[in-house]
Protein backbone atom coordinates (compact mmCIF):
# COMPACT_ATOMS: atom_id res chain seq x y z
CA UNK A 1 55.92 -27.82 54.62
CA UNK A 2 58.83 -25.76 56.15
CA UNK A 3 61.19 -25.88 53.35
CA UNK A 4 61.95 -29.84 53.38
CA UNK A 5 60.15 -29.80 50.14
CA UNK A 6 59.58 -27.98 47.16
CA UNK A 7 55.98 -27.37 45.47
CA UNK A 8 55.06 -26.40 41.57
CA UNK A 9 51.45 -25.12 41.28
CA UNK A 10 50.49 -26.46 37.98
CA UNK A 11 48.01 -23.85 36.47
CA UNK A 12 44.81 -24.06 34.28
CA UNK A 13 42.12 -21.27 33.23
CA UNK A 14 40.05 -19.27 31.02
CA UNK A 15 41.82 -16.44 29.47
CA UNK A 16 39.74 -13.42 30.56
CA UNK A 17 41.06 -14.39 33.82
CA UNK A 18 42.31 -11.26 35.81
CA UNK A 19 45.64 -11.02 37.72
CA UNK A 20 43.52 -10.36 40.77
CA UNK A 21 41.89 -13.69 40.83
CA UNK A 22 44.63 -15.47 39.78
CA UNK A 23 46.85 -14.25 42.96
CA UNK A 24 44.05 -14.69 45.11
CA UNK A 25 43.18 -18.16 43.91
CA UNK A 26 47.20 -19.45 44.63
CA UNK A 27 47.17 -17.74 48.06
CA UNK A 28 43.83 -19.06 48.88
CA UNK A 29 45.33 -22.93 47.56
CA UNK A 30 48.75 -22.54 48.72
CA UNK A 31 46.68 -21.42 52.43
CA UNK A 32 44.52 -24.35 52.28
CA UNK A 33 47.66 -26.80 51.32
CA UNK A 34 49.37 -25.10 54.22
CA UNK A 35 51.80 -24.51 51.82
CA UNK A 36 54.44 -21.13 52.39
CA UNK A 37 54.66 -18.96 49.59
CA UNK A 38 58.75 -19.17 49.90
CA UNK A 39 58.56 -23.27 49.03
CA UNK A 40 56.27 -22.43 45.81
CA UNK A 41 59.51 -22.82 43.05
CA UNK A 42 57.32 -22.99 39.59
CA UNK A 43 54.26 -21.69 38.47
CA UNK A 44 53.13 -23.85 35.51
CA UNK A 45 51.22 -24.12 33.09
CA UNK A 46 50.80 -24.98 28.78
CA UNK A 47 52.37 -22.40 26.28
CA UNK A 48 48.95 -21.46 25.24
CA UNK A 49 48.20 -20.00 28.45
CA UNK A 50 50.22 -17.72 28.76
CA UNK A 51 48.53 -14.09 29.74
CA UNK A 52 50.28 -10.80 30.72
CA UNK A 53 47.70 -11.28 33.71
CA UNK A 54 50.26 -14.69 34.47
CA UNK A 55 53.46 -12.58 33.63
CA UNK A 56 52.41 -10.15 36.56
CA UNK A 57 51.41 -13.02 39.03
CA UNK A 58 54.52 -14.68 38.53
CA UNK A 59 56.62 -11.32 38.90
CA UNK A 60 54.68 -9.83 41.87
CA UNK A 61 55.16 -13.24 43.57
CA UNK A 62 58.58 -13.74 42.97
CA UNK A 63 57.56 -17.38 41.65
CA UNK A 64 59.54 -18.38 38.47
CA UNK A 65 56.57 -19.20 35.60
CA UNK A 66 57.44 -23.07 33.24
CA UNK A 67 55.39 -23.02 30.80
CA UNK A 68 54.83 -26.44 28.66
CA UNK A 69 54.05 -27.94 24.73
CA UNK A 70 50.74 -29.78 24.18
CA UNK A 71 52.91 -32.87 23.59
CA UNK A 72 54.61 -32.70 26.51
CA UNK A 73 51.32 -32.07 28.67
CA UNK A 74 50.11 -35.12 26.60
CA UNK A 75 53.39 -37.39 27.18
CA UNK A 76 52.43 -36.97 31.09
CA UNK A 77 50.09 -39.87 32.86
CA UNK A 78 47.41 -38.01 34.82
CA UNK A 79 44.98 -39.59 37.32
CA UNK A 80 42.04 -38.28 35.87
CA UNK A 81 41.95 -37.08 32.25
CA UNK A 82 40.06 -33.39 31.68
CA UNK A 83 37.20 -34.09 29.24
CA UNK A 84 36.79 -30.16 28.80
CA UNK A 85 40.65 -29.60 28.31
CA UNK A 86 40.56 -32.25 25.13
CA UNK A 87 37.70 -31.39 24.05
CA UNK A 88 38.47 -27.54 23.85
CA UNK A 89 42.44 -27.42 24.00
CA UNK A 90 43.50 -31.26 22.78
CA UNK A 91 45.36 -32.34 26.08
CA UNK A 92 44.88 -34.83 28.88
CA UNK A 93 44.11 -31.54 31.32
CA UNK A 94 46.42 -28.79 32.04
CA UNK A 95 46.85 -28.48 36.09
CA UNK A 96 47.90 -31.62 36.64
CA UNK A 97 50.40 -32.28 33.75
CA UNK A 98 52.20 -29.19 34.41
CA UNK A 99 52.75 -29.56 37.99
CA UNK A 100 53.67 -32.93 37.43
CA UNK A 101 56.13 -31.48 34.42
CA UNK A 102 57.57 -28.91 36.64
CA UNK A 103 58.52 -31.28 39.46
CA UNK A 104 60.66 -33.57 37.08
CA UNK A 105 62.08 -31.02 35.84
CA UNK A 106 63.23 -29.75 39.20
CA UNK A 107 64.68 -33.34 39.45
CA UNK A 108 66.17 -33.91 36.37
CA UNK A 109 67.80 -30.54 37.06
CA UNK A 110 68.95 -32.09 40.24
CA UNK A 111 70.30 -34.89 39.29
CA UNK A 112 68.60 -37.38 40.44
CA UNK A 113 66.57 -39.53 38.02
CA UNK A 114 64.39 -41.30 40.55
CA UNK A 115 61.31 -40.47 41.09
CA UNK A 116 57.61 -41.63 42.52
CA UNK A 117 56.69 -42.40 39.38
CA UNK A 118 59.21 -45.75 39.75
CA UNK A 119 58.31 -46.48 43.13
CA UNK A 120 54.05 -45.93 43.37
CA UNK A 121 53.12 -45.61 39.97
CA UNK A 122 53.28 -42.04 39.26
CA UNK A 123 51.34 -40.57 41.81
CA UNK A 124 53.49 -37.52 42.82
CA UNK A 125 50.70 -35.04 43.04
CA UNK A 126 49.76 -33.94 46.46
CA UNK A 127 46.02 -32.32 45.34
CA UNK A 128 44.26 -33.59 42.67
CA UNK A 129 43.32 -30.21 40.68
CA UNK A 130 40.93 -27.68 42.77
CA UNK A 131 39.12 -25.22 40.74
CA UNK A 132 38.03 -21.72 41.61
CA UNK A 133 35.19 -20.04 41.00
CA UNK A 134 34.80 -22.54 37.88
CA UNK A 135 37.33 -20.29 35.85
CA UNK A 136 41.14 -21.06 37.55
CA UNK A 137 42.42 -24.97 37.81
CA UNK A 138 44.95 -25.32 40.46
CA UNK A 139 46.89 -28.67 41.40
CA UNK A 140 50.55 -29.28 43.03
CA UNK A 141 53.25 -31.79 42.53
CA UNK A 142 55.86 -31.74 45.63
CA UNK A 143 59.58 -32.47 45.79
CA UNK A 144 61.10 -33.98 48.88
CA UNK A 145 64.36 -32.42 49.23
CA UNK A 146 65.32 -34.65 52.13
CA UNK A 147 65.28 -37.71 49.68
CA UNK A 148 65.74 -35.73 46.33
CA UNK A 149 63.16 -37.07 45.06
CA UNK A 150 59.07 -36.47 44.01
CA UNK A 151 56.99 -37.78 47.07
CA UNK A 152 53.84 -40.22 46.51
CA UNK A 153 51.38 -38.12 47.52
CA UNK A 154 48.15 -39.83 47.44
């Protein structure tokens, strides 16, 4: 991306998840997404999921760590609803909605209320969510700093 945008890795997984396979599975993502560790400028993911193996990504990498409320995960429009994450957790998914969370908030911190949502109805994710190894949910929402504003990404 070479630092025109910025990128929030919106997080979901099983708790016994090591710190180990949650590093690898970013760099593996962010690799595949051709995506430079340096543009990476949230880690996020619900309140709920929250592990000391997350803390120690999140330090290690240098990548601040947003973590979310079920209702505002829920308040989010996702393309594809997470049957599993209802079921088990009562929200619309977890990847998706917090990527999606952690890019408006980057803009709302900005300044700039636009957003992709307003111009190609919401689709600001650039990945729907990947998962790895069936135990880690990855997705990405992307901010084009150029324009100040999320990028339709689908």
């Amino acid at each position: 991306m070479r630092n025109r945008q910025k990128a929030y890795i919106g997080m979901g997984f099983h708790r016994d998840v090591t710190e180990s396979e949650l590093k690898q599975a970013i760099l593996m993502f962010l690799d595949e997404l051709g995506i430079d560790e340096e543009e990476v400028k949230g880690l996020c993911t619900a309140d709920f999921r929250v592990t000391e193996a997350l803390k120690a990504v999140s330090s290690d990498l240098g990548i601040p760590l947003f973590v979310f409320s079920r209702s505002e995960i829920n308040s989010v429009e996702v393309r594809s609803e997470s049957e599993a994450a209802m079921k088990a957790l009562n929200v619309k998914g977890v990847s998706e909605p917090c990527a999606i969370l952690g890019a408006i908030g980057d803009i709302a911190e900005s300044g700039d209320g636009s957003g992709c949502q307003d111009s190609c109805g919401g689709g600001m994710l650039r990945v729907e969510r990947r998962s790895f190894d069936r135990k880690i949910t990855l997705a990405v929402a992307i901010v084009d700093v150029r324009r100040g504003r999320m990028r339709c990404c689908r």
